[in-house]
Every structure is written in C-alpha cells, then in structure tokens.
C-alpha atoms as a PDB file:
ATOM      1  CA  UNK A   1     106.690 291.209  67.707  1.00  0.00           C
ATOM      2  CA  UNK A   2     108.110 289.124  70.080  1.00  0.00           C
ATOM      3  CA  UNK A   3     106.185 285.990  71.302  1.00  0.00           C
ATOM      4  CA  UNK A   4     106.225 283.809  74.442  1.00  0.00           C
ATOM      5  CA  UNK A   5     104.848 280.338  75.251  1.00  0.00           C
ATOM      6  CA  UNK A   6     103.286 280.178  78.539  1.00  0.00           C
ATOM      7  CA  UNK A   7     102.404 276.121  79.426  1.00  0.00           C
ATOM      8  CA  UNK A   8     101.277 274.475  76.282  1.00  0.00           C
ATOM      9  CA  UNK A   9      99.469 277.234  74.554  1.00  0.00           C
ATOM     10  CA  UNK A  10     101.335 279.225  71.981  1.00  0.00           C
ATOM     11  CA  UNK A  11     100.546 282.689  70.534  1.00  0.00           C
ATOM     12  CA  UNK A  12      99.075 283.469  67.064  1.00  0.00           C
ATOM     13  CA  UNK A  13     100.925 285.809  64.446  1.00  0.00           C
ATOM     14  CA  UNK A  14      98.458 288.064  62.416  1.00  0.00           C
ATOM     15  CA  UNK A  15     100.600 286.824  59.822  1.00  0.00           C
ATOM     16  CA  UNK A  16     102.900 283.931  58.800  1.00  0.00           C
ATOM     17  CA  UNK A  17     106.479 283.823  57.133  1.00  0.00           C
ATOM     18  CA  UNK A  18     105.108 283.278  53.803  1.00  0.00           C
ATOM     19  CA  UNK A  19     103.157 286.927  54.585  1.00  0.00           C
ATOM     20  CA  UNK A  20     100.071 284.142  54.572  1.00  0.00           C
ATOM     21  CA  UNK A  21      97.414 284.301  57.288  1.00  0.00           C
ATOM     22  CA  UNK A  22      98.122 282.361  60.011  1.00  0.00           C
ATOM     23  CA  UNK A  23      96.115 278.981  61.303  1.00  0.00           C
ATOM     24  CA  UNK A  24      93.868 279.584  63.920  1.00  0.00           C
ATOM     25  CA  UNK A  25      95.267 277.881  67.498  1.00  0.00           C
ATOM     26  CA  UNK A  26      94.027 274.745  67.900  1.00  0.00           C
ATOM     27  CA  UNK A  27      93.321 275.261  71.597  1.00  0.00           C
ATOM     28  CA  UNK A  28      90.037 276.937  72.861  1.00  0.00           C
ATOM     29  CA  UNK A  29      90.258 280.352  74.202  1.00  0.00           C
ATOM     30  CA  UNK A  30      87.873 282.015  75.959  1.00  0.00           C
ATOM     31  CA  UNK A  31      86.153 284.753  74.222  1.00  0.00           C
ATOM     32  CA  UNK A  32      87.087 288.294  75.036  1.00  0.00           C
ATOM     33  CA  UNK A  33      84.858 290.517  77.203  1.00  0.00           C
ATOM     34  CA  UNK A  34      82.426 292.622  74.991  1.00  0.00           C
ATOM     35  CA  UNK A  35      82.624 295.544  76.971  1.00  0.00           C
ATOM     36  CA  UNK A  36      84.861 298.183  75.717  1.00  0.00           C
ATOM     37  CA  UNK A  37      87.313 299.434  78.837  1.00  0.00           C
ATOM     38  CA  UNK A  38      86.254 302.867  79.798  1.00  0.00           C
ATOM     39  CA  UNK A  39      88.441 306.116  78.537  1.00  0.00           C
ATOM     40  CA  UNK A  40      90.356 306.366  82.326  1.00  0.00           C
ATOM     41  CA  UNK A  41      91.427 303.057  82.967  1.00  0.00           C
ATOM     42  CA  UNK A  42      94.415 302.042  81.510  1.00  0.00           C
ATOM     43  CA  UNK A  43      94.339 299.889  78.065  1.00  0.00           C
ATOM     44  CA  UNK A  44      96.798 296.286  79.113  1.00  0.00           C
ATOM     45  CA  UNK A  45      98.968 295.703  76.860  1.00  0.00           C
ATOM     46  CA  UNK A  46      97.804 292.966  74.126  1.00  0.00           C
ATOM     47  CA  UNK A  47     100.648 290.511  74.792  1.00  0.00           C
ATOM     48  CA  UNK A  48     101.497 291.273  78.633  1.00  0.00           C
ATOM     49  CA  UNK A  49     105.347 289.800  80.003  1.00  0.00           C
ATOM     50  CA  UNK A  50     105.075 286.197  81.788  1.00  0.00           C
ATOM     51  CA  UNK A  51     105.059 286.287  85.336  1.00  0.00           C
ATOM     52  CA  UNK A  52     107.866 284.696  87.759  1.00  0.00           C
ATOM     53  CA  UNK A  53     106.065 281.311  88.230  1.00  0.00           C
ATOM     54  CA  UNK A  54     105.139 281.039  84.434  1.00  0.00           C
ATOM     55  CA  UNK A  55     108.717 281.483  83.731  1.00  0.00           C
ATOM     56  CA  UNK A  56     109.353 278.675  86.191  1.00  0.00           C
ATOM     57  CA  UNK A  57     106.965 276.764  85.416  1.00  0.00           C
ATOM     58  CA  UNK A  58     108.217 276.752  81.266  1.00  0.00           C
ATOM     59  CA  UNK A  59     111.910 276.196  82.362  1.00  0.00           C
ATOM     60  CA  UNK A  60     110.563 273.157  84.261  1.00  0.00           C
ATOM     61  CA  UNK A  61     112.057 270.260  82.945  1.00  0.00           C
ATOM     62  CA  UNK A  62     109.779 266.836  82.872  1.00  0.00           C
ATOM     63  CA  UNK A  63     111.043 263.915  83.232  1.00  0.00           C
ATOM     64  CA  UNK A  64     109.832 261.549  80.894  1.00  0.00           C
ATOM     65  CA  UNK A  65     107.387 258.308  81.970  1.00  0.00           C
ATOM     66  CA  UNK A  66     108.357 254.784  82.241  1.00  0.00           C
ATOM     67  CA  UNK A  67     106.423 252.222  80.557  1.00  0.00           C
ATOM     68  CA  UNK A  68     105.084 249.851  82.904  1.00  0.00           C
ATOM     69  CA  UNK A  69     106.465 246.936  80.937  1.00  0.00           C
ATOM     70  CA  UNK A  70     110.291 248.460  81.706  1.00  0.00           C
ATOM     71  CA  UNK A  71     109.191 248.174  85.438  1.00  0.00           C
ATOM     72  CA  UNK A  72     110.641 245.067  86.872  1.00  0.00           C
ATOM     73  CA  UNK A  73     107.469 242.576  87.887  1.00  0.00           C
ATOM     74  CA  UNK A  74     108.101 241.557  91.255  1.00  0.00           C
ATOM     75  CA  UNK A  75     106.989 237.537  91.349  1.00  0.00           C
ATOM     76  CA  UNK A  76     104.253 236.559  93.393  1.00  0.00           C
ATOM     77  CA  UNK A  77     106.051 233.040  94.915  1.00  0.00           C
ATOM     78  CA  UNK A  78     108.220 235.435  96.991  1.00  0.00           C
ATOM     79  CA  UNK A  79     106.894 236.036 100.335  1.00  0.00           C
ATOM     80  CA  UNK A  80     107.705 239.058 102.366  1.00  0.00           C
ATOM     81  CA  UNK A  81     111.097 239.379 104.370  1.00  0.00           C
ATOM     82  CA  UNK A  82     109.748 241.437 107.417  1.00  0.00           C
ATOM     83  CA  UNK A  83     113.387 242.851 109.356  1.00  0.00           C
ATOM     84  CA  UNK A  84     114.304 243.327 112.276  1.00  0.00           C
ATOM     85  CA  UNK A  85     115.964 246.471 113.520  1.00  0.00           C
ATOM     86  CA  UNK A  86     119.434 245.918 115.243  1.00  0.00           C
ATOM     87  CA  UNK A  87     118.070 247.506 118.210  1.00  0.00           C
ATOM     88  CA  UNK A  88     115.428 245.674 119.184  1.00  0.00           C
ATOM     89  CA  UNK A  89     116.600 242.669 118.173  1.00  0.00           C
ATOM     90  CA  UNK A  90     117.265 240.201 121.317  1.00  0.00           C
ATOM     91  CA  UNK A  91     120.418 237.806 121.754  1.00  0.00           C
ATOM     92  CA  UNK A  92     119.246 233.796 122.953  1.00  0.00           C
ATOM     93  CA  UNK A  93     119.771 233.737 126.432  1.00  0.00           C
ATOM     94  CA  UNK A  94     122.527 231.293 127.585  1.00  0.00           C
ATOM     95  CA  UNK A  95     121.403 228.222 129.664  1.00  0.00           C
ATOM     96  CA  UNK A  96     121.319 228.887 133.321  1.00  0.00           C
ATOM     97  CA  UNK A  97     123.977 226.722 135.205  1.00  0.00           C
ATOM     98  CA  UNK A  98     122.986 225.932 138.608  1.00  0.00           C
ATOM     99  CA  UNK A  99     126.418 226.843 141.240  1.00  0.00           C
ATOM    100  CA  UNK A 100     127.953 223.289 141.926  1.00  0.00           C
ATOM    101  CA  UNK A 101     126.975 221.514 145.737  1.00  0.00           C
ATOM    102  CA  UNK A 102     130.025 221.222 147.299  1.00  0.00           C
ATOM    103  CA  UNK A 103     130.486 219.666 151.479  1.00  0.00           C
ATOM    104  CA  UNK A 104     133.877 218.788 152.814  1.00  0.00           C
ATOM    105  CA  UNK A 105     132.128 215.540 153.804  1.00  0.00           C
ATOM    106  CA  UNK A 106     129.484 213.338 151.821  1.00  0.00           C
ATOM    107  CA  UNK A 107     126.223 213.503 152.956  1.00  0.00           C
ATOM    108  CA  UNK A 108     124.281 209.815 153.247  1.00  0.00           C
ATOM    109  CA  UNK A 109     121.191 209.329 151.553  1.00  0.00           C
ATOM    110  CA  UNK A 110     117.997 208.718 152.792  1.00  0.00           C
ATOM    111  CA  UNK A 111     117.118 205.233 152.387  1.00  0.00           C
ATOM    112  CA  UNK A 112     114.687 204.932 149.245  1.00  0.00           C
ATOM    113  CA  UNK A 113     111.500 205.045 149.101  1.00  0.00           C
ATOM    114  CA  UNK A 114     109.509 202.049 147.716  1.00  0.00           C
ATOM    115  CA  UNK A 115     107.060 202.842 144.926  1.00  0.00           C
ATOM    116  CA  UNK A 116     104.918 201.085 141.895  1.00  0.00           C
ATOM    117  CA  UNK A 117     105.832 201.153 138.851  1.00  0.00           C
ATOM    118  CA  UNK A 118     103.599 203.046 136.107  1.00  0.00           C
ATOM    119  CA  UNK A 119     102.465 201.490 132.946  1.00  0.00           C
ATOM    120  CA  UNK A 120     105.087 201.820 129.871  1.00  0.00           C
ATOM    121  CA  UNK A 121     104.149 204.492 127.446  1.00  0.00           C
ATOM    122  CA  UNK A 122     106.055 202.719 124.582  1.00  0.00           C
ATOM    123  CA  UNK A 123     108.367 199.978 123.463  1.00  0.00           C
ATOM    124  CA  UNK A 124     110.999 202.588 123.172  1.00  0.00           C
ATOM    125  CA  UNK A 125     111.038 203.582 126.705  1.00  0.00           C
ATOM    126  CA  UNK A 126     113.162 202.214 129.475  1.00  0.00           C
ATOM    127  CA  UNK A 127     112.274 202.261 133.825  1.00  0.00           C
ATOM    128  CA  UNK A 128     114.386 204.522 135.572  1.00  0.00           C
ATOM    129  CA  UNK A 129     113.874 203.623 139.056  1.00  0.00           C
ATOM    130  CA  UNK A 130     113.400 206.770 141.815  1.00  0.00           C
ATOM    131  CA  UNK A 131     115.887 208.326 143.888  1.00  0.00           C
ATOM    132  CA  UNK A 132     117.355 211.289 145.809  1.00  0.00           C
ATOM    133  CA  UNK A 133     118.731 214.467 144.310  1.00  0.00           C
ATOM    134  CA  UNK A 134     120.950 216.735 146.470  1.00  0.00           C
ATOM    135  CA  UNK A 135     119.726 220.679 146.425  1.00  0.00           C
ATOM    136  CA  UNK A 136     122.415 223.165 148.532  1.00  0.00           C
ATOM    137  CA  UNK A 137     119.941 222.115 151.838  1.00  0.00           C
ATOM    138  CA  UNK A 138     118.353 219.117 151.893  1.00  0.00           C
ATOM    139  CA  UNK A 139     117.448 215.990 149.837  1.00  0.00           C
ATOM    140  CA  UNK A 140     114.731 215.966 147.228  1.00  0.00           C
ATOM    141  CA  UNK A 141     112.734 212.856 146.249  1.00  0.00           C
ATOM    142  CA  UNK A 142     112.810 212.369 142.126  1.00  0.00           C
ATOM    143  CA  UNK A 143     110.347 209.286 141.423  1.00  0.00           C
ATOM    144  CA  UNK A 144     110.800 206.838 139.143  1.00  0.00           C
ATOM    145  CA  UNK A 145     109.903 207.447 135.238  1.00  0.00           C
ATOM    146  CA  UNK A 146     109.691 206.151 131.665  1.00  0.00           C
ATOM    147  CA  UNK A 147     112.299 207.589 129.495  1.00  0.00           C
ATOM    148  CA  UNK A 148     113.970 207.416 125.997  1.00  0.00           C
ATOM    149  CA  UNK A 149     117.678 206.958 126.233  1.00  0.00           C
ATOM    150  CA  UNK A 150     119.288 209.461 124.163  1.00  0.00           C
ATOM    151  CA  UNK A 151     121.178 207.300 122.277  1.00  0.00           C
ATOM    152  CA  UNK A 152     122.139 203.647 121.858  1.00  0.00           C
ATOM    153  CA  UNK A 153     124.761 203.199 124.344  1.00  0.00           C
ATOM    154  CA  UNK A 154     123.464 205.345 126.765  1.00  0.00           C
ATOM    155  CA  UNK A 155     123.696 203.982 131.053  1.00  0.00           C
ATOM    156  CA  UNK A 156     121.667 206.245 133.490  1.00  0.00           C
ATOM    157  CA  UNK A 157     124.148 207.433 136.362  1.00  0.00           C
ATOM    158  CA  UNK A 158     122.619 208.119 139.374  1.00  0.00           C
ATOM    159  CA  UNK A 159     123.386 211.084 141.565  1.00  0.00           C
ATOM    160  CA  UNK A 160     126.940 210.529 143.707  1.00  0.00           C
ATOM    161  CA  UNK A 161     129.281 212.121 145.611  1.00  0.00           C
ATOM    162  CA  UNK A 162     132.919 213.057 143.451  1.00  0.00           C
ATOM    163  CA  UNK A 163     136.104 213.759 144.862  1.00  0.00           C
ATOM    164  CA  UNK A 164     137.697 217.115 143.294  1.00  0.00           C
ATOM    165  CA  UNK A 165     140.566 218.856 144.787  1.00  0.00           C
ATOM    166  CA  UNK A 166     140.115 218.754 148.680  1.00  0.00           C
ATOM    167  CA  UNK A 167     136.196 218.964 148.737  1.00  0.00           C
ATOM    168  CA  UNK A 168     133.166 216.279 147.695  1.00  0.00           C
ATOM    169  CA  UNK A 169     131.370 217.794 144.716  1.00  0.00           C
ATOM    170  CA  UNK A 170     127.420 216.624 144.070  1.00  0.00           C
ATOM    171  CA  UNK A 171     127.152 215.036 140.711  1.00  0.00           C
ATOM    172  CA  UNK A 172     123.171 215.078 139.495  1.00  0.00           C
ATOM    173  CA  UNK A 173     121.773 211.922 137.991  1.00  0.00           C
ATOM    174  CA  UNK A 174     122.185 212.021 133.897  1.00  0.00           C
ATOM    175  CA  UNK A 175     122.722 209.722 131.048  1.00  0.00           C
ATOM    176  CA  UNK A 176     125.934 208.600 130.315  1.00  0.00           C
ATOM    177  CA  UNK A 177     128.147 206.762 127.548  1.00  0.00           C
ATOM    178  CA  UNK A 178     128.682 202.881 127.824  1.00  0.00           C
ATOM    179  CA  UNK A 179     130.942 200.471 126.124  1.00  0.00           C
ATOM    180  CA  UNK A 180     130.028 198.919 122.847  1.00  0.00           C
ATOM    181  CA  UNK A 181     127.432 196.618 123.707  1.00  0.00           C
ATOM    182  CA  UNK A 182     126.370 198.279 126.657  1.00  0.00           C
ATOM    183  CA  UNK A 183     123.895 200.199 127.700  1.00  0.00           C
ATOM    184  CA  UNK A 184     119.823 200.243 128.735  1.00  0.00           C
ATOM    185  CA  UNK A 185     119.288 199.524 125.164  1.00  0.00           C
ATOM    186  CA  UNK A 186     120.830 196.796 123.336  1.00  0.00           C
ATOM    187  CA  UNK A 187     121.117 195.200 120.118  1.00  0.00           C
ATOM    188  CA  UNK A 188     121.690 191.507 121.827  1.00  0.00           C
ATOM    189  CA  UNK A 189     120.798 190.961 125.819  1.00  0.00           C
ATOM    190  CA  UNK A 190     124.206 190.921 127.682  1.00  0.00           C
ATOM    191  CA  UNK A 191     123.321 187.181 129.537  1.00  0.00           C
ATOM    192  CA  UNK A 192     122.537 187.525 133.301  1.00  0.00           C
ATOM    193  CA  UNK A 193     125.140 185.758 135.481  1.00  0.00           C
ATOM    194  CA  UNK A 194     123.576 182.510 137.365  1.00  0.00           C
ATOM    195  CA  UNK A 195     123.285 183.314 141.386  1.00  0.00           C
ATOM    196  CA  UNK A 196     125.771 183.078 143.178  1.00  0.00           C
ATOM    197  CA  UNK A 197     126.246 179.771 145.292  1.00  0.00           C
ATOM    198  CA  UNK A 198     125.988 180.895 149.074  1.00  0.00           C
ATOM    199  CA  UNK A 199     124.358 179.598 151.658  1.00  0.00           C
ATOM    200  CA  UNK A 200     121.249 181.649 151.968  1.00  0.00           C
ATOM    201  CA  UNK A 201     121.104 184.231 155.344  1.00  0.00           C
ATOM    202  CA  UNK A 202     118.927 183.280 157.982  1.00  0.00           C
ATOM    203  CA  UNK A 203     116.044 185.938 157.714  1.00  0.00           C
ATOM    204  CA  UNK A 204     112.653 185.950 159.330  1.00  0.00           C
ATOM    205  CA  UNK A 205     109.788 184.066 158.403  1.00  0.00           C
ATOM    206  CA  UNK A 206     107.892 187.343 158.069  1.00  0.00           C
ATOM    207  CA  UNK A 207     108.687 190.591 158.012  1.00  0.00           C
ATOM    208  CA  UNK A 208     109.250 192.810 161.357  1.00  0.00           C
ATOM    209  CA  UNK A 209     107.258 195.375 160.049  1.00  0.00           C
ATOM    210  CA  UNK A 210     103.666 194.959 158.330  1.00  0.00           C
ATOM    211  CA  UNK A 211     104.714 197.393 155.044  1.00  0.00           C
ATOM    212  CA  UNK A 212     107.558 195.470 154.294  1.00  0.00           C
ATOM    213  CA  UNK A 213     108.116 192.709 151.054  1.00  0.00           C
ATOM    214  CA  UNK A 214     110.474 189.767 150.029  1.00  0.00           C
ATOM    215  CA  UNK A 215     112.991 190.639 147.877  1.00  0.00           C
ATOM    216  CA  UNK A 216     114.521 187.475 146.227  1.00  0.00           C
ATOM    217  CA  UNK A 217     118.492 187.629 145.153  1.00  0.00           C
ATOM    218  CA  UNK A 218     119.198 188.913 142.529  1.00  0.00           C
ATOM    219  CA  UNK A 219     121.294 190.793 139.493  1.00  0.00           C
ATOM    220  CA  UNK A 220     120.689 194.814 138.493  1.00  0.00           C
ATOM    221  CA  UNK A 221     121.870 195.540 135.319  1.00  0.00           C
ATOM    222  CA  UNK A 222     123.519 199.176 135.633  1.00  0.00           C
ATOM    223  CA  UNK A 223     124.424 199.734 132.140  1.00  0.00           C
ATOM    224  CA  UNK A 224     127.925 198.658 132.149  1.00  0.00           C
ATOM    225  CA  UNK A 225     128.192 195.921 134.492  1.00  0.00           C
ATOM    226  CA  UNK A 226     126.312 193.812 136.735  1.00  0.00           C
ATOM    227  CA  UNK A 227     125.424 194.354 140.489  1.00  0.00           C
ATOM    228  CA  UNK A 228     124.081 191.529 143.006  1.00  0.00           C
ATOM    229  CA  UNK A 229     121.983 192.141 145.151  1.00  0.00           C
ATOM    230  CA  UNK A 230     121.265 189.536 148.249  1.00  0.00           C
ATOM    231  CA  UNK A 231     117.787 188.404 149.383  1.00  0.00           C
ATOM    232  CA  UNK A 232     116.464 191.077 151.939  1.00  0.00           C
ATOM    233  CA  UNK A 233     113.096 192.573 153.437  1.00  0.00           C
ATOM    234  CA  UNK A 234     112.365 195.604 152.282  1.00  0.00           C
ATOM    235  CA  UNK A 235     109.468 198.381 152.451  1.00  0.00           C
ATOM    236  CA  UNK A 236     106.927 197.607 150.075  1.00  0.00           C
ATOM    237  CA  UNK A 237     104.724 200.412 148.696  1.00  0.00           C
ATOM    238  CA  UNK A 238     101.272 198.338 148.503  1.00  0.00           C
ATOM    239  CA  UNK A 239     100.995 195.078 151.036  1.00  0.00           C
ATOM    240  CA  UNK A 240      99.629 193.202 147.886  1.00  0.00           C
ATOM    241  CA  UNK A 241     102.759 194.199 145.647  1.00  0.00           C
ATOM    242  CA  UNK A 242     105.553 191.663 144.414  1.00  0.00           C
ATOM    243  CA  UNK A 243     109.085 192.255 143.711  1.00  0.00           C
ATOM    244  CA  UNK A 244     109.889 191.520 140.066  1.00  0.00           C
ATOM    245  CA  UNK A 245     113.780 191.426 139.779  1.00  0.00           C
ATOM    246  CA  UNK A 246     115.248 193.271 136.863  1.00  0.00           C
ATOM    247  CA  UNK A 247     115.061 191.926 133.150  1.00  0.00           C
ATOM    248  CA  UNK A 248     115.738 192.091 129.284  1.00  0.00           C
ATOM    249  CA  UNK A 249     112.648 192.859 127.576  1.00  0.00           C
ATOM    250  CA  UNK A 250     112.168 193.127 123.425  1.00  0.00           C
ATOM    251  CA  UNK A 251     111.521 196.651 122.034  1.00  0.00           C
ATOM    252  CA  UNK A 252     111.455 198.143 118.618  1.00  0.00           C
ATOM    253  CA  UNK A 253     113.535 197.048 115.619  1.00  0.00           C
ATOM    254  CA  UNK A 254     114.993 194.294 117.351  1.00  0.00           C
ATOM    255  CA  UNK A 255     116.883 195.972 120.150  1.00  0.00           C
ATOM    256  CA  UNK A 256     116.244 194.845 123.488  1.00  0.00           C
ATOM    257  CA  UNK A 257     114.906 197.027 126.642  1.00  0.00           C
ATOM    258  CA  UNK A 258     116.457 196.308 130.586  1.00  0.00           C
ATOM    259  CA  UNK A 259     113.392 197.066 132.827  1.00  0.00           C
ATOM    260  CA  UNK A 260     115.038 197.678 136.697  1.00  0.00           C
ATOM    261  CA  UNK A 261     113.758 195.862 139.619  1.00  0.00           C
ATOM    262  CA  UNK A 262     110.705 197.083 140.850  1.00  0.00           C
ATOM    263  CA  UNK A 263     107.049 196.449 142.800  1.00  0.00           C
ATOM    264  CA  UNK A 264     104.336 195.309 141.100  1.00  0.00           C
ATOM    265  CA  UNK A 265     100.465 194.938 142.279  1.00  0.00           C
ATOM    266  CA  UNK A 266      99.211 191.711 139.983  1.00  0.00           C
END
C-alpha cells in the first residue's frame, strides 16, 4: 500500500516489516465520526491522494534558523549615521562679492565726523577710529569700533581711491599685513618721534564756531609708519570733550595696544 506524508504527520501500516504490529502514531488524531455513511453516498477512499498545495507545501524546502549568538551584535557606543540622499543634498553657497565702485575721477570725502569714544571691551581690543565708506551712490558713515586684529602684524587700511588701468577703483577699509614689528599690536612700542620744531601757526584764541575743540600737534600711528598731524580746531562731538592724542597702551601677554586719537568727556 503506498503511503504519503502530508506536513509532519505520517501514516500507520496495519503491519510492520518484521510482520509485527505497528506503533501507534505518536500524534493525536481526531476520532472518526461514529456514524456509518449511508448505502448511496459514495464510501472515500481510506488513504485519499494529496492535494496540489499539500504537495507544495511537502516539497517546501526550510531553511534552517540561525542561532542568535552567530548574529553579529551590533555595539551600543556607535551612534546612528543618518544619510543624506544625493538629491536633496545642498552645495555651500559661495560668498557674495559685491561689483567693484569704479569713477573716472575720485570722489572727496566728506570731512569726518567727530565722535566719543566707547569704553574698551577688553585688553585685546584696539580703537578703530570712524570714517566714510563709498556705496555705487553716495557716502556712508561707518563709526568708530573696538576690534581684535586678526593677527599680530595686522595695520587697519582705511577706504581709498586706487588707480587700475584708466579708471579709480574704491578700495573698502580692511586689515592689512605690516612689517615685522609693525602693526596695531606689538610686542615692543615702536618710540613716538619728538614734535617737530616749528614755529607754532597763529590760530585763534577760541574757536569760530561754539562745537569746535583744540587739537594739540601731534603723531598717529598708522600701523607702518608715523603721520603728524599739526595743531588745529576741529568739531568736537560734546563741548566738554578733550582731545587725547594717540598712544601705546599695555594689553595681554605683554604685547602692547596703539589706541588712535580721539575725544574724550572726563
């Protein structure tokens, strides 16, 4: 009699190799109905053919199960990489260079405008004094500020006019490189020259106009050099401000600060 396994269950012989009685399946089946099938109906066959998916389902092959000490432990320390797709993704945008201010002539500056100078935020700082920045129309005040210089040789350039190929070309104020030595921060104060010995100009008693100050003679340091700078009246920002002329001042780890010329209310 032929015999087929469906799933996990196997048929029983009536009777072994040996011609012994065979062992009773060790699965539970359910019991056969009691009821006897009437005389019309047709008797099913006791060991009926597999169907198509039980045939499927038998030639089914398993694969077998990992242990879960084969799988790889992923370690906690590592934190999660979250990517990026390429296409939304976003290039840095480039630095937006402002069209260069060109004028077949140079254009003068306004004269500048007096103003008090603001408590230093730190020893590291240095004054830079205010003045006028060229836009394509017209001038624009920039006041005077505390700043760092970016490094240890570093002047401050004020805004000029440069000569380039048959036109005047604006150049902004910005920090530039000075000679050994040099600079608005220094490792020894560059001596200031002794005034020079002229007969002093003939100026008024008092000034013409009632917002105007003394300004003694005197030397600006610009960072590479020195610049005099003759006794005048000039507009004062406060009537009860002084003009302190421009001098070397200790900052941090022994270097030494110039602080510019300016007005100060005592």
């Amino acid at each position: 009699m032929a015999c087929v396994a469906i799933v996990a269950v196997g048929c029983s012989r009536s009777e072994s190799k040996a011609g012994k009685p065979a062992k009773p399946p060790t699965a539970s089946l359910a019991a056969p109905p009691t009821e006897s099938p009437s005389p019309s109906s047709p008797i099913a066959p006791k060991h009926a053919p597999p169907s198509a998916s039980e045939v499927a389902l038998h030639d089914t092959v398993v694969p077998p199960l990992v242990p879960v000490s084969a799988v790889p432990a992923v370690a906690a320390s590592e934190p999660a990489v979250a990517t990026t797709p390429a296409s939304t993704a976003t290039a840095p945008l480039a630095p937006v260079v402002p069209p260069p201010i060109i004028s077949q002539q140079p254009i003068e500056e306004p004269t500048l405008k007096p103003e008090l100078m603001t408590p230093e935020p730190s020893p590291e700082h240095v004054w830079s004094p205010g003045d006028w920045d060229r836009t394509p129309d017209q001038w624009k005040w920039v006041a005077g500020h505390w700043d760092k210089a970016p490094f240890g040789n570093a002047r401050w350039v004020g805004g000029y006019w440069k000569w380039e190929t048959g036109k005047y070309v604006w150049m902004p104020g910005h920090w530039g490189t000075a000679d050994p030595g040099m600079g608005m921060v220094v490792t020894k104060p560059v001596e200031i020259p002794p005034l020079p010995a002229t007969p002093t100009p003939s100026y008024p008693a008092s000034p013409l106009q009632p917002n105007y100050g003394w300004v003694p003679a005197h030397w600006d340091w610009t960072g590479y050099g020195w610049t005099f700078v003759p006794a005048n009246w000039a507009p004062s920002p406060d009537p009860k401000a002084t003009y302190i002329s421009g001098h070397w001042k200790q900052g941090l780890f022994g270097q030494w600060r110039w602080i510019a010329g300016h007005w100060e209310v005592k």
